[in-house]
Every structure is written in C-alpha cells, then in structure tokens.
Protein backbone atom coordinates (compact mmCIF):
# COMPACT_ATOMS: atom_id res chain seq x y z
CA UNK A 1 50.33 44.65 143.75
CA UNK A 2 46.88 42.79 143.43
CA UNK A 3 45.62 45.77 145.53
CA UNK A 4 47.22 48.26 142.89
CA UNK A 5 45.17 45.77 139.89
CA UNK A 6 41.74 46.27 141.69
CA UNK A 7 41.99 49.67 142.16
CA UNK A 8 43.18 49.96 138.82
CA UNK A 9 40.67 48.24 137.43
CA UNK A 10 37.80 50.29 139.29
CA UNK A 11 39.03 53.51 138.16
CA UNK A 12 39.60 52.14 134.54
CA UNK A 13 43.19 53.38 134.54
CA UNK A 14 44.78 52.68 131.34
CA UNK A 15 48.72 53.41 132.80
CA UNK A 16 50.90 50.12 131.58
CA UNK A 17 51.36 47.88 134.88
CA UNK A 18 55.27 48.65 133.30
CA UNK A 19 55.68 52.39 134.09
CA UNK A 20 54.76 51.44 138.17
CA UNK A 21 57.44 48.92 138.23
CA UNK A 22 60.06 51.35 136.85
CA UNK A 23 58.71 53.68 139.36
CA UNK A 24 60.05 51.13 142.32
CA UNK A 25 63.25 52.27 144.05
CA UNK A 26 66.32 50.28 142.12
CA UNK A 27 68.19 48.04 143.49
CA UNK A 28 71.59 48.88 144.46
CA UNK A 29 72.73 46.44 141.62
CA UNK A 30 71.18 48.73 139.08
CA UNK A 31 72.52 51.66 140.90
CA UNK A 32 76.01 50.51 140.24
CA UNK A 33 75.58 49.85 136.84
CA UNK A 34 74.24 53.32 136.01
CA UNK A 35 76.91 54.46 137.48
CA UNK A 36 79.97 52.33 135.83
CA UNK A 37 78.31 53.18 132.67
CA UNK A 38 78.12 56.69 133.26
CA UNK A 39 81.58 56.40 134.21
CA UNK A 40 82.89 54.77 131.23
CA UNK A 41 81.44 56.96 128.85
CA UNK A 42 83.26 59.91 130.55
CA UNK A 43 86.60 57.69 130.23
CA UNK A 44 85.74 57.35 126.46
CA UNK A 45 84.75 60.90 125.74
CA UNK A 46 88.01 61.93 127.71
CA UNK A 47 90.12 59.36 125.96
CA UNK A 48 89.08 61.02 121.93
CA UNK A 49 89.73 64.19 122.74
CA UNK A 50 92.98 63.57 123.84
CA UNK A 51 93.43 61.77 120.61
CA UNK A 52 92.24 64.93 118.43
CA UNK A 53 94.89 65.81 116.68
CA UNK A 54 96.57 69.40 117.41
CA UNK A 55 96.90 72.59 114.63
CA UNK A 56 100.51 72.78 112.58
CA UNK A 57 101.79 75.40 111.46
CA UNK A 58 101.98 76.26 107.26
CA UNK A 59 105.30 77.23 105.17
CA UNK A 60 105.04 80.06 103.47
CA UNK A 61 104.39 79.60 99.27
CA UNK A 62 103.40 80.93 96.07
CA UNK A 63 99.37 81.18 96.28
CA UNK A 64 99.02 82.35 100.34
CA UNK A 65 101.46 83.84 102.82
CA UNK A 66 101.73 82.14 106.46
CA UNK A 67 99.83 85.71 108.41
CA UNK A 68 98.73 83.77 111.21
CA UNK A 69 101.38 80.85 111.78
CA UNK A 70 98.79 78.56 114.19
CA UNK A 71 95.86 79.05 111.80
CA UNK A 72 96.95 79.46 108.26
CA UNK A 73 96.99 75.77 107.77
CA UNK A 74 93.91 73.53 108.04
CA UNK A 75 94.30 70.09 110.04
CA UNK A 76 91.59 69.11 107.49
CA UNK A 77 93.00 65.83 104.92
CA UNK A 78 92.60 65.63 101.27
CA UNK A 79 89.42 64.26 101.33
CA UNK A 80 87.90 66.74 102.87
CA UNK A 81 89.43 69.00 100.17
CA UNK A 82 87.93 67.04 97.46
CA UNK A 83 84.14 66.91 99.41
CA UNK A 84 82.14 69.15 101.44
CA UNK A 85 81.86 67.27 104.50
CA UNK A 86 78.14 65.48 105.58
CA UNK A 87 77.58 66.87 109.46
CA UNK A 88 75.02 68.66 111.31
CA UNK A 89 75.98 71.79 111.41
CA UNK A 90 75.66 71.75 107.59
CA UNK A 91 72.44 71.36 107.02
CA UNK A 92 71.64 74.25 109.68
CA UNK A 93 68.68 76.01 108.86
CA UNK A 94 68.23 79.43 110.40
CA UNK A 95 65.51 82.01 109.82
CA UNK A 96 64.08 78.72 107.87
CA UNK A 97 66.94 79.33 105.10
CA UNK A 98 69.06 76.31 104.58
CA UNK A 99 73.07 76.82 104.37
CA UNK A 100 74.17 74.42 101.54
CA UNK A 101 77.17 75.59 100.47
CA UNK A 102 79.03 73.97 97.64
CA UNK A 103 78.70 70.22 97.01
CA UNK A 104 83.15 70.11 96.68
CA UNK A 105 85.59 72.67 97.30
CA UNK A 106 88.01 71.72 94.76
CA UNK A 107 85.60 71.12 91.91
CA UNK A 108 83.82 74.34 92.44
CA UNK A 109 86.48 76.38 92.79
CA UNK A 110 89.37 75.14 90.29
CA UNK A 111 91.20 77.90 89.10
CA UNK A 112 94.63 77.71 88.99
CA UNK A 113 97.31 79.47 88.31
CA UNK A 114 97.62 79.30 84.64
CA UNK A 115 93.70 80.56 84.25
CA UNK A 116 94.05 83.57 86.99
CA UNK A 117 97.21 84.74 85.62
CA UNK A 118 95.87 85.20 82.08
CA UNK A 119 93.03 87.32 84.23
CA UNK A 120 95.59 89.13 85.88
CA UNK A 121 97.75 90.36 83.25
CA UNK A 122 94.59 91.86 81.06
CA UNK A 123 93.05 93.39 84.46
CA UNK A 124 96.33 94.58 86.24
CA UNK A 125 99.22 96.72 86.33
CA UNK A 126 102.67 95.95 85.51
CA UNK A 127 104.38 94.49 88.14
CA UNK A 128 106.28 96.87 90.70
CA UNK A 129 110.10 96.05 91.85
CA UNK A 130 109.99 97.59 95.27
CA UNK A 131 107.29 99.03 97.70
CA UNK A 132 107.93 102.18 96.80
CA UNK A 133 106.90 101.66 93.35
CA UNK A 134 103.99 100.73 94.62
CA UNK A 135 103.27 103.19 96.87
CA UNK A 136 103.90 106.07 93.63
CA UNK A 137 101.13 103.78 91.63
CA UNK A 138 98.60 104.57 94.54
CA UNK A 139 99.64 108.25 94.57
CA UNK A 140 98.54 108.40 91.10
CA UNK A 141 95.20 106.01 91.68
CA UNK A 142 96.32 103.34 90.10
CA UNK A 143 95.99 101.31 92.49
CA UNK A 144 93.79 101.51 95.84
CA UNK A 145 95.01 101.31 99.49
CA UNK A 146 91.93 99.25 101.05
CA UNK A 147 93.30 98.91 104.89
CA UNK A 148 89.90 101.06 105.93
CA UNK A 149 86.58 98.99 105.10
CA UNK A 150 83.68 98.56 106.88
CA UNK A 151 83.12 95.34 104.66
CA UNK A 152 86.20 93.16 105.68
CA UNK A 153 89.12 93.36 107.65
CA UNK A 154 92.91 93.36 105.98
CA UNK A 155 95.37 90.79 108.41
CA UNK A 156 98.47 91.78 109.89
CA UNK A 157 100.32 91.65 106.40
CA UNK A 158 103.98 90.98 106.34
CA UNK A 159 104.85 89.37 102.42
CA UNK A 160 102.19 91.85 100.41
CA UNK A 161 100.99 95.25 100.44
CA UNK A 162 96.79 96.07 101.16
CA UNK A 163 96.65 97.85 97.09
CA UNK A 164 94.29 96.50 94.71
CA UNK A 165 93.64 98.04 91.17
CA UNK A 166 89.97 99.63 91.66
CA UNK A 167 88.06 96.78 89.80
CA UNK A 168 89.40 94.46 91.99
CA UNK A 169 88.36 96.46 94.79
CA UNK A 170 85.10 96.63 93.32
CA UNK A 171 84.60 92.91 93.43
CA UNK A 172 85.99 92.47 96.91
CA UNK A 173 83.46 95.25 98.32
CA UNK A 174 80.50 93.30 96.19
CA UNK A 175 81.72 89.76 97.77
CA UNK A 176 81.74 91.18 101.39
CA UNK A 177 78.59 93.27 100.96
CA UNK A 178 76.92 89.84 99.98
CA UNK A 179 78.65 87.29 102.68
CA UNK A 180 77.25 89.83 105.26
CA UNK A 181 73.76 90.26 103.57
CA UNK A 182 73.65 86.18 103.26
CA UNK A 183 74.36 86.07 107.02
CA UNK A 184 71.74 88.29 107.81
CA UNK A 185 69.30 86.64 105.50
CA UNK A 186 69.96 83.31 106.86
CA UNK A 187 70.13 84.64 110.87
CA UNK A 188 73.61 84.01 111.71
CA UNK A 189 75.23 86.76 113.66
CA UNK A 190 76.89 89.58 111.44
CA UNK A 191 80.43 89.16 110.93
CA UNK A 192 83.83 90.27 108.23
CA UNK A 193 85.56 87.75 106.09
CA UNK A 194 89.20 88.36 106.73
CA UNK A 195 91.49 89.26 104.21
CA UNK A 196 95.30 87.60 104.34
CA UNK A 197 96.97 88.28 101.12
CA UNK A 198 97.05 90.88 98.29
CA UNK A 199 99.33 93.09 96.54
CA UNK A 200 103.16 91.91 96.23
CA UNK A 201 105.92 93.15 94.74
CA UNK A 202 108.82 91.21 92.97
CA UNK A 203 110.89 91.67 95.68
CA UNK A 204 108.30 90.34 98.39
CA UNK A 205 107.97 87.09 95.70
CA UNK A 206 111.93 87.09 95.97
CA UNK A 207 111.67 86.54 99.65
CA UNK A 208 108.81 84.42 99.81
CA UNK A 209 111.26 82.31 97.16
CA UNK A 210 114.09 81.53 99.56
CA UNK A 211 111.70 80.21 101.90
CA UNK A 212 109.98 78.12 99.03
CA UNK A 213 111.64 76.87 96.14
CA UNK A 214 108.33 76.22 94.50
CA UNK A 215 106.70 79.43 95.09
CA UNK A 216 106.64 81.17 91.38
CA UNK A 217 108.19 84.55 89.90
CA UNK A 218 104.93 85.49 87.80
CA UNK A 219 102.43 85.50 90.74
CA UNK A 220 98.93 87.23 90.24
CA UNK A 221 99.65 88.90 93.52
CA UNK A 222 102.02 91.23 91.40
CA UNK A 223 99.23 92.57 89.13
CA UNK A 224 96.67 93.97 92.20
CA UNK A 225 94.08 91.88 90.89
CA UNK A 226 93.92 88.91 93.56
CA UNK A 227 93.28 88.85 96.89
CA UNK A 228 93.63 85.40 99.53
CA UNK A 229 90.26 85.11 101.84
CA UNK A 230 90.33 83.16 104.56
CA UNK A 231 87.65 80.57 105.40
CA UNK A 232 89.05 79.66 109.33
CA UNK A 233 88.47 83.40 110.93
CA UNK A 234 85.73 85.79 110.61
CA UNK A 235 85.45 89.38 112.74
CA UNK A 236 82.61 89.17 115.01
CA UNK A 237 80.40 92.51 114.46
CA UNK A 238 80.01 93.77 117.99
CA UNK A 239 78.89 97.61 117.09
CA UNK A 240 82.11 99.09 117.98
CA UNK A 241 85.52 99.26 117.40
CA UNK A 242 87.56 96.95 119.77
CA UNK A 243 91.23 95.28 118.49
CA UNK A 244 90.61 92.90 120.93
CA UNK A 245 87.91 91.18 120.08
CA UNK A 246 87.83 87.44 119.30
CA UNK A 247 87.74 85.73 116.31
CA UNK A 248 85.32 83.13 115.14
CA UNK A 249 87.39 80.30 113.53
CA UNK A 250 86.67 77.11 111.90
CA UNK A 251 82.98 77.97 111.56
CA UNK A 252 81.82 75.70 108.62
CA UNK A 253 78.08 77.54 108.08
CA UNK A 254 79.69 80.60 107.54
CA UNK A 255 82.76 79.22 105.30
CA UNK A 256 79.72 77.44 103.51
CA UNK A 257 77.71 81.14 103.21
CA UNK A 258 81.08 82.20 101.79
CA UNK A 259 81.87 79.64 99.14
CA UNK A 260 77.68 80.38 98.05
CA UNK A 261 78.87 83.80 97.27
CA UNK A 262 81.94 83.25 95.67
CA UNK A 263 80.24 80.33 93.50
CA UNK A 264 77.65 82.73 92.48
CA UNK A 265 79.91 85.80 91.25
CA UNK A 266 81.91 82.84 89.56
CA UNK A 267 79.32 81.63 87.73
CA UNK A 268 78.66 85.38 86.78
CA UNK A 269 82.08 85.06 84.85
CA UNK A 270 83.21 88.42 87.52
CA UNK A 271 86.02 86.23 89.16
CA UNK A 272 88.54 83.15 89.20
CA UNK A 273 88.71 81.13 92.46
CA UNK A 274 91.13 78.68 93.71
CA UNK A 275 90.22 76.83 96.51
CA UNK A 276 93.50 76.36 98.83
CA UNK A 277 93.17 74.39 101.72
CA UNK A 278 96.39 74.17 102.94
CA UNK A 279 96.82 77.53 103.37
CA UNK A 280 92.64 77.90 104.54
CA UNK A 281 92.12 80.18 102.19
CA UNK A 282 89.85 81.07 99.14
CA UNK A 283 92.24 82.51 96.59
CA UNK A 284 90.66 84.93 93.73
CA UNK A 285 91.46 87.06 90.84
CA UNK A 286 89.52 89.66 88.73
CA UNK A 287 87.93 88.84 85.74
C-alpha cells in the first residue's frame, strides 16, 4: 500500500485511496451477507405478491351490465374512487406531452342519474318493450346499429342492444376519434376504447331487475342516448383484423387520456358522465 501512495503520488493521481480498497477481493464474510440480503429481498418481494389481492366478480345493476364477469369490477377501494391516484406511471410523459388526466374521478365526472335522465328523455326515443321494437325503430333510422366501427369496439352484449339514436352516435364517434388522436399525440401505441353497454329495452331492465332489486325501471339505457365505456380494456391496433388478439387492461395512462377527453366534451356542455367504478366503467349520456 505505501508502494501504491508513492506511485500515486509521482503520477499525481487524484483516484480516492477509497475506490482501491473496494476494488480488493471481499471477504467471504461480506460475500455472505450480499447474499442473505439478496436473498431476503426475494423472500419479501415473493411474500407481497402473494398478498395482492385477487379480481371479484360484479352483480349485474342499473347503470352497467356484468359483460366480462372477471373484469367488470375494479379491485380498486373508495378512495381511489374519490382521487386520482399519485404513481409513476401518471406523470408519464411521452413524445414530451404529459398525461394528467383528471385530478378525481368522482368530482369530475358526477352525473347521476337524475341529471342524465332529464338528457335522455329530450334527446331520445320512447322507450321500446321488446327487441323487436327496437329492431323496427332502426329499420326506419331512428335509431343506429353501431356493431361496425373502426373507432371502438362494441363487447359481447348480453342485457342491451348496440342502437344509439344518431346524435348519440355522433358523440361516441367524436370521443373515440379524439382518445385515439390523444394517444397518438402523446406516443402511446394506438388502441379502441371498448364499449360494454347501450341500448335496452324494458324487458332487458325487467331481467336485469330480478337479479338487482335496486337496478331502476326508467334507465337512460331505454332512450339510445347513453352508452357504458370501459376504462380496464382497450383493443390493441395491430393493422389487421384478428378476434384473438389481447387486450390491454388496467392501463391507467390511457384511462387517464380517456377521462381528458371525456372532461373536455363535458365541459363543452355535449355530454353527462358518471364515473362508475364498480362496474369500471365511464357511463355517458347525450346532451
């Protein structure tokens, strides 16, 4: 070592006498302690994620319909509901273009019932009994089948009908068009926002009722002015058609991009939006 000083000292080498003694071949003490730590931090990361908690399953009710049983409710608690949450992947910035979001779900989007409905009966159509009432309203373009869109995809729908009056279908091609323009503004790969529940008639409300006592007669699904988005799955764009491809769930920058839209045509006075979060949805009606 006084060797290593002179030589040092000769050469006017500046390196911290530290950084050589680091450099020295550990003793097998340290070795062992490396490794115990190394060790128990596995054990700990092992240990949480066997303590995450596991998706449930939703009930059907009045506002959203149950489409997708292990991902129409949200393991996310009330407080989430009530506050964006604070975490990385929020404050993401791609392309240089920050995705904010909304600052709280509920308070941004706090439409209820009693304010869509008003919406819905001024926008709408009367409601229809069965289906095929329906289906003789879309014969005489009344209302608008919208299962084929290159903007959004419709979900397997089993308690509503894909019909929409055409101003409703109007805002739901101007919300889609602008999710997928904000994702390619901000440089997140181009996806759909998923659609889960829109036109029902009072029969499909009558069996949604025997399942839920609370769900109500006068829904605004009945008028073909409100559609359900979900927030938890968006359609990956791959440049083709494939049934098979898989879904991106639980993304929060793109649920963020999505709420920025919705706020915006909101604040435009075009729309009403309920945010639902135990059915992981967005829930909107036609102004």
């Amino acid at each position: 070592m006084a060797l290593f000083a002179a030589i040092r000292h000769g050469f006017s080498i500046n390196i911290p006498m530290a950084e050589h003694a680091t450099a020295e071949v550990p003793t097998p003490v340290d070795t062992i302690s490396a490794i115990d730590i190394e060790e128990e931090s596995l054990l700990t990361e092992a240990t949480a994620e066997a303590q995450e908690p596991i998706d449930s399953t939703s009930t059907e009710s009045e506002e959203a319909e149950s489409e997708d049983a292990t991902d129409s409710i949200s393991m996310q608690n009330e407080e989430e509901a009530e506050t964006v949450p604070s975490t990385p992947s929020s404050q993401l910035q791609h392309n240089g273009h920050k995705v904010i979001g909304v600052w709280s779900w509920t308070a941004c989007f706090p439409d209820s019932q009693s304010v869509q409905i008003v919406a819905a009966e001024k926008n709408g159509i009367k409601p229809c009994k069965t289906r095929e009432d329906a289906q003789r309203l879309v014969a005489k373009h009344k209302l608008v089948n919208i299962s084929n869109s290159p903007f959004y995809m419709v979900d397997d729908l089993k308690h509503s009908m894909p019909y929409l009056v055409p101003k409703a279908q109007h805002l739901l091609n101007t919300i889609c068009l602008n999710f997928i323009d904000s994702l390619q503004v901000k440089g997140i790969p181009p996806h759909l926002p998923m659609i889960t529940s829109v036109f029902r008639t009072t029969d499909d409300v009558s069996k949604l009722q025997r399942g839920n006592r609370n769900a109500t007669s006068n829904s605004c699904h009945c008028y073909g002015t409100t559609v359900d988005i979900t927030y938890n799955r968006f359609v990956p764009l791959v440049g083709r058609y494939d049934p098979s491809v898989e879904l991106t769930r639980w993304d929060l920058p793109m649920k963020q991009v999505l709420a920025e839209v919705l706020r915006d045509l909101r604040e435009q006075g075009l729309c009403y939006v309920k945010y639902e979060y135990k059915q992981a949805c967005f829930h909107l009606t036609v102004r």
